[in-house]
N, C-alpha and C. Protein backbone atom coordinates (compact mmCIF):
# COMPACT_ATOMS: atom_id res chain seq x y z
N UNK A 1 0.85 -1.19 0.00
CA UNK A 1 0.00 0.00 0.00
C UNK A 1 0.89 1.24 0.00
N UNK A 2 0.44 2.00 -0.75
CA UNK A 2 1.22 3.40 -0.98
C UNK A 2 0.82 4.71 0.07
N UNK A 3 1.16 4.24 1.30
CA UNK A 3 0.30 5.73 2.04
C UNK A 3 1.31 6.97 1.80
N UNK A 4 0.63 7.70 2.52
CA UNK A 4 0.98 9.07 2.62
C UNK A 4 1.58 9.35 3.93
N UNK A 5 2.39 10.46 4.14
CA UNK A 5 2.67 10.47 5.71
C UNK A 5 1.66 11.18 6.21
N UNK A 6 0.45 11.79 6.15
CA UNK A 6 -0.32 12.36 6.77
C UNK A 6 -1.70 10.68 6.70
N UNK A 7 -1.18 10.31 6.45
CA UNK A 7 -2.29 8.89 6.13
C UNK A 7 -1.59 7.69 7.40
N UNK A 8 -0.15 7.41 7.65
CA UNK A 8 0.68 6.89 8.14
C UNK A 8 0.25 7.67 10.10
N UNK A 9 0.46 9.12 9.84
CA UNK A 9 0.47 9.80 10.50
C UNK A 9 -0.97 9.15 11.63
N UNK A 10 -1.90 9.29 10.93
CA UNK A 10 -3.34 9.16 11.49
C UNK A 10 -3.38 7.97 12.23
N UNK A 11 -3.34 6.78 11.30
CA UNK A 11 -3.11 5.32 11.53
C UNK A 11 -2.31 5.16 12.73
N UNK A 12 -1.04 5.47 12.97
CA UNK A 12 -0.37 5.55 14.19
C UNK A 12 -0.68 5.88 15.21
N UNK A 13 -1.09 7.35 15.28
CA UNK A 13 -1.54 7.65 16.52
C UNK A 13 -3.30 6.68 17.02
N UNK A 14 -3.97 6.90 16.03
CA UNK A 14 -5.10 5.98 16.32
C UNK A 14 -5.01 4.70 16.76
N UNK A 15 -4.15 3.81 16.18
CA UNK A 15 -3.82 2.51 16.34
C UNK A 15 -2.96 2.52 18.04
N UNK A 16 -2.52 3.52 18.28
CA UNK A 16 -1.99 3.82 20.23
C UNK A 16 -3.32 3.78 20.64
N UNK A 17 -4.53 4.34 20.19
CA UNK A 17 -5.88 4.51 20.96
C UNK A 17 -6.53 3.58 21.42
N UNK A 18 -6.61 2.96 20.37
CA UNK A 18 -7.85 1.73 20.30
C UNK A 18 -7.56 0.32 20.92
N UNK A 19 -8.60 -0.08 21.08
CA UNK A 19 -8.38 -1.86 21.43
C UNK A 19 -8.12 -2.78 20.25
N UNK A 20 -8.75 -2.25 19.08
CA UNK A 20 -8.33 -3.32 17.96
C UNK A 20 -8.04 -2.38 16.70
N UNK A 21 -6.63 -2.69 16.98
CA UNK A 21 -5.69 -1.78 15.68
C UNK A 21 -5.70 -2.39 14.47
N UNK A 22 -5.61 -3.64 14.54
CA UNK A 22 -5.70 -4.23 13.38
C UNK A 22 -7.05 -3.78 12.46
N UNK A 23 -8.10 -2.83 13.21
CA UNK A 23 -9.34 -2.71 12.05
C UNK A 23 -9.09 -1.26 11.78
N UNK A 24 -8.09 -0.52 11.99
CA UNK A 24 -8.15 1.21 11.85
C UNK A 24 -7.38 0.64 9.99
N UNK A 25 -8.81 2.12 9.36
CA UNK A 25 -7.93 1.96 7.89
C UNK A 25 -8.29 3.39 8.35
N UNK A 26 -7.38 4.27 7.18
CA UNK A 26 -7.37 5.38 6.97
C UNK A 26 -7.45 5.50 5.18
N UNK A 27 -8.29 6.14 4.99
CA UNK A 27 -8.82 6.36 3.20
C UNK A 27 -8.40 7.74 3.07
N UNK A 28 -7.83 7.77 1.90
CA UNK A 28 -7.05 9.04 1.33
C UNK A 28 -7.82 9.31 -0.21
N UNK A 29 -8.69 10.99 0.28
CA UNK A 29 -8.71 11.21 -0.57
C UNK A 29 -8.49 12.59 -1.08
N UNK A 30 -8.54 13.03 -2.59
CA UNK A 30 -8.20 14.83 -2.85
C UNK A 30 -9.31 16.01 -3.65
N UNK A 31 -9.55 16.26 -3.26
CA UNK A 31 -10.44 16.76 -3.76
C UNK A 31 -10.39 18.65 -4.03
N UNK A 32 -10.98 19.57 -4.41
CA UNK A 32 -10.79 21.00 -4.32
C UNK A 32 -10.60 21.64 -2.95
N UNK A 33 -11.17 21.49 -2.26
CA UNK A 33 -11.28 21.72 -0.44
C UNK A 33 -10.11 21.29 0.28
N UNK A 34 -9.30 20.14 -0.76
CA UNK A 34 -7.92 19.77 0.27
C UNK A 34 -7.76 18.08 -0.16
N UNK A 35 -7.42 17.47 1.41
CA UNK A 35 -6.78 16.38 1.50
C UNK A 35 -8.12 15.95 2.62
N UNK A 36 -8.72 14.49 2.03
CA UNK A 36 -10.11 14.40 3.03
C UNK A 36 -9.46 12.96 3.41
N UNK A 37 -9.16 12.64 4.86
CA UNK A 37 -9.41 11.49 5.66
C UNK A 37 -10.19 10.83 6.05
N UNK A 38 -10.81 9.63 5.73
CA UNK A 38 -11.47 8.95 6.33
C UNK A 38 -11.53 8.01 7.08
N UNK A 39 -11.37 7.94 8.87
CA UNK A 39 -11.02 6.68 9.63
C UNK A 39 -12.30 6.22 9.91
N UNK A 40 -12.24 4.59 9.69
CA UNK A 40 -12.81 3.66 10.14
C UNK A 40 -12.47 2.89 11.05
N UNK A 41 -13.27 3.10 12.41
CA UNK A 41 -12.06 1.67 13.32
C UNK A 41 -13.50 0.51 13.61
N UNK A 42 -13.14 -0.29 14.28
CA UNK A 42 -14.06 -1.12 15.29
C UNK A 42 -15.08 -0.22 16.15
N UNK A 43 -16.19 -0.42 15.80
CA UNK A 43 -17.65 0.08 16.50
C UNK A 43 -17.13 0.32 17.75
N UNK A 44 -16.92 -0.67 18.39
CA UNK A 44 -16.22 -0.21 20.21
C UNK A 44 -15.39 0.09 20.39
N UNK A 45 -14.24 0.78 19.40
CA UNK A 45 -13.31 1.49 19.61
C UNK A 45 -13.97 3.29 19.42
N UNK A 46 -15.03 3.29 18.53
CA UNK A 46 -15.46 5.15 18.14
C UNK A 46 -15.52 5.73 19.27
N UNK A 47 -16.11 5.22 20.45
CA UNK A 47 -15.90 6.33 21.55
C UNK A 47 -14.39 6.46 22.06
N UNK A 48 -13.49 5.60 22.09
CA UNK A 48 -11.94 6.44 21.76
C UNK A 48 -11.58 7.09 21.02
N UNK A 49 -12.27 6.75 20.28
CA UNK A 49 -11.21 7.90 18.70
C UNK A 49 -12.36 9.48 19.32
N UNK A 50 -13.25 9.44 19.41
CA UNK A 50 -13.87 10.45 19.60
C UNK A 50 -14.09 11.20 20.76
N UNK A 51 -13.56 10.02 21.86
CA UNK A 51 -13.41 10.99 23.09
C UNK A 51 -14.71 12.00 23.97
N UNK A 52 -14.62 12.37 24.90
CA UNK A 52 -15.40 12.85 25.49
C UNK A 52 -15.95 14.10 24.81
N UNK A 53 -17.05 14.58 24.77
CA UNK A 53 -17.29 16.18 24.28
C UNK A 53 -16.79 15.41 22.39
N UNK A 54 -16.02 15.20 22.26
CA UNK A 54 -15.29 15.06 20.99
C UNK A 54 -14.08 15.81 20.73
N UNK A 55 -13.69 15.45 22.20
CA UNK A 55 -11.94 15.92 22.50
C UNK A 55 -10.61 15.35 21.95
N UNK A 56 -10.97 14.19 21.81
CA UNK A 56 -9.93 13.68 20.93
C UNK A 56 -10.19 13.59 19.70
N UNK A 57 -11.53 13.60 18.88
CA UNK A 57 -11.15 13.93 17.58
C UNK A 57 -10.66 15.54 17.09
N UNK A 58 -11.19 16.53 17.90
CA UNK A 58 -10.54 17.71 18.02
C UNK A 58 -9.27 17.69 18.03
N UNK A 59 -8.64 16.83 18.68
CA UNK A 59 -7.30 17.00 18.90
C UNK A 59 -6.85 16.48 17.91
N UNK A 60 -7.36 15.39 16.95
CA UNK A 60 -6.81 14.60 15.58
C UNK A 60 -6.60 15.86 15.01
N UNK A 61 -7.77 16.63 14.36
CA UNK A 61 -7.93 17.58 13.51
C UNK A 61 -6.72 18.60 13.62
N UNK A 62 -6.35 19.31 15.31
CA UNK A 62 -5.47 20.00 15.53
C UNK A 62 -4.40 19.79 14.83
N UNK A 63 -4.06 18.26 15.29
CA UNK A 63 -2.25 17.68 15.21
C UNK A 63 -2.26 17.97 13.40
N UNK A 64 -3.93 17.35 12.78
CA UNK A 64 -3.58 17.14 10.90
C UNK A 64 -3.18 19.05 10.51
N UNK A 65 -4.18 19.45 11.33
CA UNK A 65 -3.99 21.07 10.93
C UNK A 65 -2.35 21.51 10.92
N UNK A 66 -2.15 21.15 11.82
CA UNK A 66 -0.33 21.49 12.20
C UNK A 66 0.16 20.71 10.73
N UNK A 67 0.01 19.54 10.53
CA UNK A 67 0.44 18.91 9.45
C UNK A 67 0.89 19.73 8.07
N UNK A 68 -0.57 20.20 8.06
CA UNK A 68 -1.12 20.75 6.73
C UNK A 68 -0.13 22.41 6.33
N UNK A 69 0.26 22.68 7.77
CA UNK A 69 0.83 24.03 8.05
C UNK A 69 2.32 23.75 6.69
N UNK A 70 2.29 22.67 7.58
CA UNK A 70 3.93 22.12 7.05
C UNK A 70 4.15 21.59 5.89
N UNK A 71 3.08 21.22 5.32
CA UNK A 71 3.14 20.79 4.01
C UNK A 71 2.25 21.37 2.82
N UNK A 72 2.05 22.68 3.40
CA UNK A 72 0.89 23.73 2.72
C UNK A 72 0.01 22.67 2.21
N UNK A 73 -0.98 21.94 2.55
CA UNK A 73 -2.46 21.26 2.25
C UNK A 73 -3.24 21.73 3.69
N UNK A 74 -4.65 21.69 3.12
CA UNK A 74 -5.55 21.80 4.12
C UNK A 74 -6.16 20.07 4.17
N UNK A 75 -5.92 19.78 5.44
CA UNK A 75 -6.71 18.45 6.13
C UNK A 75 -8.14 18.46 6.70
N UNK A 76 -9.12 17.66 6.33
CA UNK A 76 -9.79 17.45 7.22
C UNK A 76 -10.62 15.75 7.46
N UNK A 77 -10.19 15.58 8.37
CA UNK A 77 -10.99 13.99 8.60
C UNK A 77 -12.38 13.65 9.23
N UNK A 78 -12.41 12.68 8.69
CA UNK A 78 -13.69 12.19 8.83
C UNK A 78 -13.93 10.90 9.47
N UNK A 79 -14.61 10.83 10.91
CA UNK A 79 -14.72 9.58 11.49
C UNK A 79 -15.83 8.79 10.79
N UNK A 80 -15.95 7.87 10.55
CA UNK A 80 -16.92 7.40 9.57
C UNK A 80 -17.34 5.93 11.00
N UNK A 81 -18.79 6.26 11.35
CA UNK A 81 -19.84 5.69 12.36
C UNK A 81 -20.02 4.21 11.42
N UNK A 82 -19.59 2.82 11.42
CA UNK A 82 -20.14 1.78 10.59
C UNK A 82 -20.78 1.30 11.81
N UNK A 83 -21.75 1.35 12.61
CA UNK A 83 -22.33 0.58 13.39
C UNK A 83 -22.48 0.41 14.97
N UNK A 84 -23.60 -0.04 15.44
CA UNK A 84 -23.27 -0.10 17.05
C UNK A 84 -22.52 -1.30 17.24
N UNK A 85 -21.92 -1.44 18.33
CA UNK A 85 -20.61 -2.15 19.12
C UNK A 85 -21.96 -2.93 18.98
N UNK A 86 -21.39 -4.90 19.24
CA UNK A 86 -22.23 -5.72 19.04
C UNK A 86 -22.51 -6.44 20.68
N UNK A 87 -21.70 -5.17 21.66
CA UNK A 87 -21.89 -5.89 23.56
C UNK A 87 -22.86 -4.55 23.77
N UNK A 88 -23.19 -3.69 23.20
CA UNK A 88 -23.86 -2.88 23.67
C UNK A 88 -25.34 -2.47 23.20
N UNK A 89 -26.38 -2.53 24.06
CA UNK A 89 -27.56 -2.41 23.51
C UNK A 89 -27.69 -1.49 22.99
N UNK A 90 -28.83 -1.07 21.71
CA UNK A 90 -29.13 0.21 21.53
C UNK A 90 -30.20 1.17 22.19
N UNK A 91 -29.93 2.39 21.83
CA UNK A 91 -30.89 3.16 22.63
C UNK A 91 -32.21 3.04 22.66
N UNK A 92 -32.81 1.60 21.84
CA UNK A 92 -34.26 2.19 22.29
C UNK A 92 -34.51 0.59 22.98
N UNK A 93 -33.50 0.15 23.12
CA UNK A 93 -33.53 -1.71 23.89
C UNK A 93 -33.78 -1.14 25.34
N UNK A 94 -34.05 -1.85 26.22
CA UNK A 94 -33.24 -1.72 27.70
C UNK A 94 -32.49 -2.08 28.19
N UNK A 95 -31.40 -1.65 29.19
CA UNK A 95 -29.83 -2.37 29.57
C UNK A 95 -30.43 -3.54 29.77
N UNK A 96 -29.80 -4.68 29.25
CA UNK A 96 -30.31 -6.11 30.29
C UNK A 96 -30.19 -5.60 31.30
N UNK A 97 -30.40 -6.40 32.44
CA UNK A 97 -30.41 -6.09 33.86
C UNK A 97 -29.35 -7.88 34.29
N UNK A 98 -28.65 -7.32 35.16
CA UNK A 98 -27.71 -8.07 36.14
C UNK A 98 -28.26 -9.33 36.53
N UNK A 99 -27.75 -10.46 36.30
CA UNK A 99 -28.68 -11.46 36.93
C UNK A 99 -28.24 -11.39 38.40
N UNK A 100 -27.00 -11.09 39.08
CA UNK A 100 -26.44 -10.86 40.12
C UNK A 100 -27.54 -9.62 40.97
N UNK A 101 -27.81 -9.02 40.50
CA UNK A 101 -29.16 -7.65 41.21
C UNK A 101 -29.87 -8.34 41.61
N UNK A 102 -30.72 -8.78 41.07
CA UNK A 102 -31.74 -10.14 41.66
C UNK A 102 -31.02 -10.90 43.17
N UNK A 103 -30.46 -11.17 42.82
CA UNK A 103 -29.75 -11.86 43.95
C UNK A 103 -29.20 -11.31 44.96
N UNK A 104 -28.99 -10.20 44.95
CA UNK A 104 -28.64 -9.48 46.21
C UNK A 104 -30.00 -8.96 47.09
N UNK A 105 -29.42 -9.13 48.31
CA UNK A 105 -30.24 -9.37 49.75
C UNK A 105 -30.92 -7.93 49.61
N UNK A 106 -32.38 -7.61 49.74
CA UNK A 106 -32.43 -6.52 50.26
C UNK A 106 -32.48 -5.50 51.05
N UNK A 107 -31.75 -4.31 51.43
CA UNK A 107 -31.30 -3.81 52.69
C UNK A 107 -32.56 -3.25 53.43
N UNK A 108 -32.03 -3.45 54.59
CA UNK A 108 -33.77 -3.17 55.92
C UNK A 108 -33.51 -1.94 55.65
N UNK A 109 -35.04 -1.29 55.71
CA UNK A 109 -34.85 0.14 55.20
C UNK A 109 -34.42 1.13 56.69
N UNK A 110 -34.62 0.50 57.81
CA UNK A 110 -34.12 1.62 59.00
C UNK A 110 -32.35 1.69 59.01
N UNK A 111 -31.80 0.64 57.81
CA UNK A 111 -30.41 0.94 57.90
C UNK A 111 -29.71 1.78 56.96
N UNK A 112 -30.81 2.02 56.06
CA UNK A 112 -31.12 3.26 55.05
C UNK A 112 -31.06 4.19 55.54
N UNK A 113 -30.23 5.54 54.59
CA UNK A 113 -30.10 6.44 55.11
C UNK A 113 -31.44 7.51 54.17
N UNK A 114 -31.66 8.30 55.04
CA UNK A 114 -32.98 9.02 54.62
C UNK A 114 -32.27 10.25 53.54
N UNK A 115 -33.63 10.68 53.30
CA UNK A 115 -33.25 11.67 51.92
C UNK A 115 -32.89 12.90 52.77
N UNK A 116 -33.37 13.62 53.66
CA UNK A 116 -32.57 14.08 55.10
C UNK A 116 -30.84 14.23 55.37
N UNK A 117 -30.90 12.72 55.70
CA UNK A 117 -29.70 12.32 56.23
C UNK A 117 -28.43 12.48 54.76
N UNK A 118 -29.15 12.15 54.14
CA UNK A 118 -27.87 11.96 52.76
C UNK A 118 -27.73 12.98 52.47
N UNK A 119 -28.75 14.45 52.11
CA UNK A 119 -28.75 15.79 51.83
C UNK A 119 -27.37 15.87 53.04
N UNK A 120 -27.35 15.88 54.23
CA UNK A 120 -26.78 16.19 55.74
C UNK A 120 -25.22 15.35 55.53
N UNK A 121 -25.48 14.65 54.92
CA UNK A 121 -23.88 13.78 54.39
C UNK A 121 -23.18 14.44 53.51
N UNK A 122 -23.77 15.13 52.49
CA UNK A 122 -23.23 15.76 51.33
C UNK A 122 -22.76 17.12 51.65
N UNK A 123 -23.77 17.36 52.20
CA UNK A 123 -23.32 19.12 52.79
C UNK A 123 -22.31 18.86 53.73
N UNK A 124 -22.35 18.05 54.63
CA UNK A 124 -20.48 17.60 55.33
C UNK A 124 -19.71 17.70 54.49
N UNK A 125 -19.32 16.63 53.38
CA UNK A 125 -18.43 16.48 52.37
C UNK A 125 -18.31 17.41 51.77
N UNK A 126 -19.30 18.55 51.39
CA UNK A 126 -19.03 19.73 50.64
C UNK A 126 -17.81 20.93 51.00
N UNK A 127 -18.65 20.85 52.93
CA UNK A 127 -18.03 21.56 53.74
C UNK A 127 -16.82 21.43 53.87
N UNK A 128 -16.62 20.41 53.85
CA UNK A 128 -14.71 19.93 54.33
C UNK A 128 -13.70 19.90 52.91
N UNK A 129 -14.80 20.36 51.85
CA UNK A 129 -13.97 19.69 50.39
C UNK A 129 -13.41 21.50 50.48
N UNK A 130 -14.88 22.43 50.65
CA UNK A 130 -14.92 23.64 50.40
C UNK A 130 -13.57 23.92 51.74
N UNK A 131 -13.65 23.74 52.74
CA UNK A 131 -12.97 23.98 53.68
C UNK A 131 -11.30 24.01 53.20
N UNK A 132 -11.23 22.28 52.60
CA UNK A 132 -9.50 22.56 52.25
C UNK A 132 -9.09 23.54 50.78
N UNK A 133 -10.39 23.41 50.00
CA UNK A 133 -9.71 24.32 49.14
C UNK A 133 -9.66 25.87 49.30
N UNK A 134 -9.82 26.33 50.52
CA UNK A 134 -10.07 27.82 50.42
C UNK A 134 -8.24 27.93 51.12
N UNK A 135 -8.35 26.95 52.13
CA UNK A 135 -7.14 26.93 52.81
C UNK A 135 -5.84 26.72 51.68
N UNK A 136 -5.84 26.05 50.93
CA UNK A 136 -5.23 25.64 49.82
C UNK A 136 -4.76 27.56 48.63
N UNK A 137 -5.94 27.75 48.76
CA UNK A 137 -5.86 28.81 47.89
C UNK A 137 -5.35 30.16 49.15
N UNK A 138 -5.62 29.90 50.14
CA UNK A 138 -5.28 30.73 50.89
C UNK A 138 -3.14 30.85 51.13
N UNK A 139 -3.06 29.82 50.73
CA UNK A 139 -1.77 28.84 51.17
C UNK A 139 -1.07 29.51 49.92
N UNK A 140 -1.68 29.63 48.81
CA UNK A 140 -0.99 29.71 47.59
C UNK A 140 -0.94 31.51 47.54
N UNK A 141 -1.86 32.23 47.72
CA UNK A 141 -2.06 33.64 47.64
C UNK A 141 -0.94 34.16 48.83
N UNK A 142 -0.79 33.57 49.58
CA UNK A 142 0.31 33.93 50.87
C UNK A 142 1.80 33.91 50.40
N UNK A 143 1.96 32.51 49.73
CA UNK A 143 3.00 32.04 48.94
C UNK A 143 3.29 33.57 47.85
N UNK A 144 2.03 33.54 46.97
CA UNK A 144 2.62 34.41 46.11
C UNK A 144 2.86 35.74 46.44
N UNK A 145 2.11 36.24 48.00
CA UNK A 145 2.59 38.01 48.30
C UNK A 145 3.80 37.81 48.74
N UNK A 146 4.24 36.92 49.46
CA UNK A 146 5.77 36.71 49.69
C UNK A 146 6.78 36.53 48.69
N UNK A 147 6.66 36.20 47.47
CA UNK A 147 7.40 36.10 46.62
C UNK A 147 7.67 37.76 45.82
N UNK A 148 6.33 38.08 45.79
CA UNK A 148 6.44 39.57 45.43
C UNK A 148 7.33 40.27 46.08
N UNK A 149 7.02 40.14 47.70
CA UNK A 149 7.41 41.01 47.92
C UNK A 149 9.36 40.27 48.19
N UNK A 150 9.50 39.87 48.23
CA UNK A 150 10.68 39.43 47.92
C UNK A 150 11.37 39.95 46.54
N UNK A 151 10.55 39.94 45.53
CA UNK A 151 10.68 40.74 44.27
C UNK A 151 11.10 41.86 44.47
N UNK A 152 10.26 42.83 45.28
CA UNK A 152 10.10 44.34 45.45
C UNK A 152 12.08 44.88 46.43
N UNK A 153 11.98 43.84 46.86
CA UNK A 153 13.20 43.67 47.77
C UNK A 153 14.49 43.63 46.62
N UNK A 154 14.38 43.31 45.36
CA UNK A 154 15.33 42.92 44.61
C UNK A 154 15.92 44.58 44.37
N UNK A 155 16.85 44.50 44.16
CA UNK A 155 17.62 45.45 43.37
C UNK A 155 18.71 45.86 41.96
N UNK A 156 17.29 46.08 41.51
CA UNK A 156 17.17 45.72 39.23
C UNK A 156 18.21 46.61 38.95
């Protein structure tokens, strides 16, 4: 196969991503608009290549953009969706359910904590989360007037 290094390029880093490298192709094509990529991986690999928000394909696009800088072409790729993963239901199925759920004991409800009590748990945890980070930021703002003024102390 005759790739390209912006074709080579893709394949590589994708093939670090995924669980099954052996199915990443990358399709090269040219058209007026530029240089068009098309990756295909394994159905249960697309939420890696695509990442949260669609942070890592953002970041594909970035790295090809940089590419393109360097080799005066404009890049743009294309994740190409072939299907749902074949362990995961689709959205209009329902999750199976656990055969293990069933089987677990159910808890006496006076050892339950009330909607009360858990509100009263959280606002603790909030308190003490809020507590170290003020101290934290307090720690750091102290840090930095001392450094200033250590600055101010210099003689430029």
């Amino acid at each position: 196969m005759n790739s390209s290094i912006d074709q080579q390029f893709i394949e590589f880093v994708v093939k670090s991503l995924v669980g099954h490298p052996d199915d990443v192709v990358v399709a090269r094509t040219i058209d007026e608009k530029g240089v068009l990529l098309e990756l295909t991986v394994n159905p249960e690999d697309l939420g890696r290549v695509i990442g949260k928000r669609g942070a890592t394909a953002q970041s594909l696009r970035t790295l090809l953009r940089a590419l393109g800088t360097k080799n005066d072409a404009r890049y743009n790729l294309k994740i190409i969706d072939n299907g749902e993963p074949m362990n995961r239901p689709s959205r209009d199925e329902p999750a199976p359910r656990n055969s293990d759920e069933s089987e677990q004991a159910e808890v006496p409800a006076e050892s339950k904590p009330t909607a009360s009590q858990e509100d009263s748990m959280d606002d603790d945890d909030d308190d003490e989360t809020f507590a170290k980070e003020t101290a934290s930021h307090d720690d750091v703002v102290s840090k930095t007037r001392k450094e200033l003024a250590d600055l101010d102390d210099l003689d430029v």
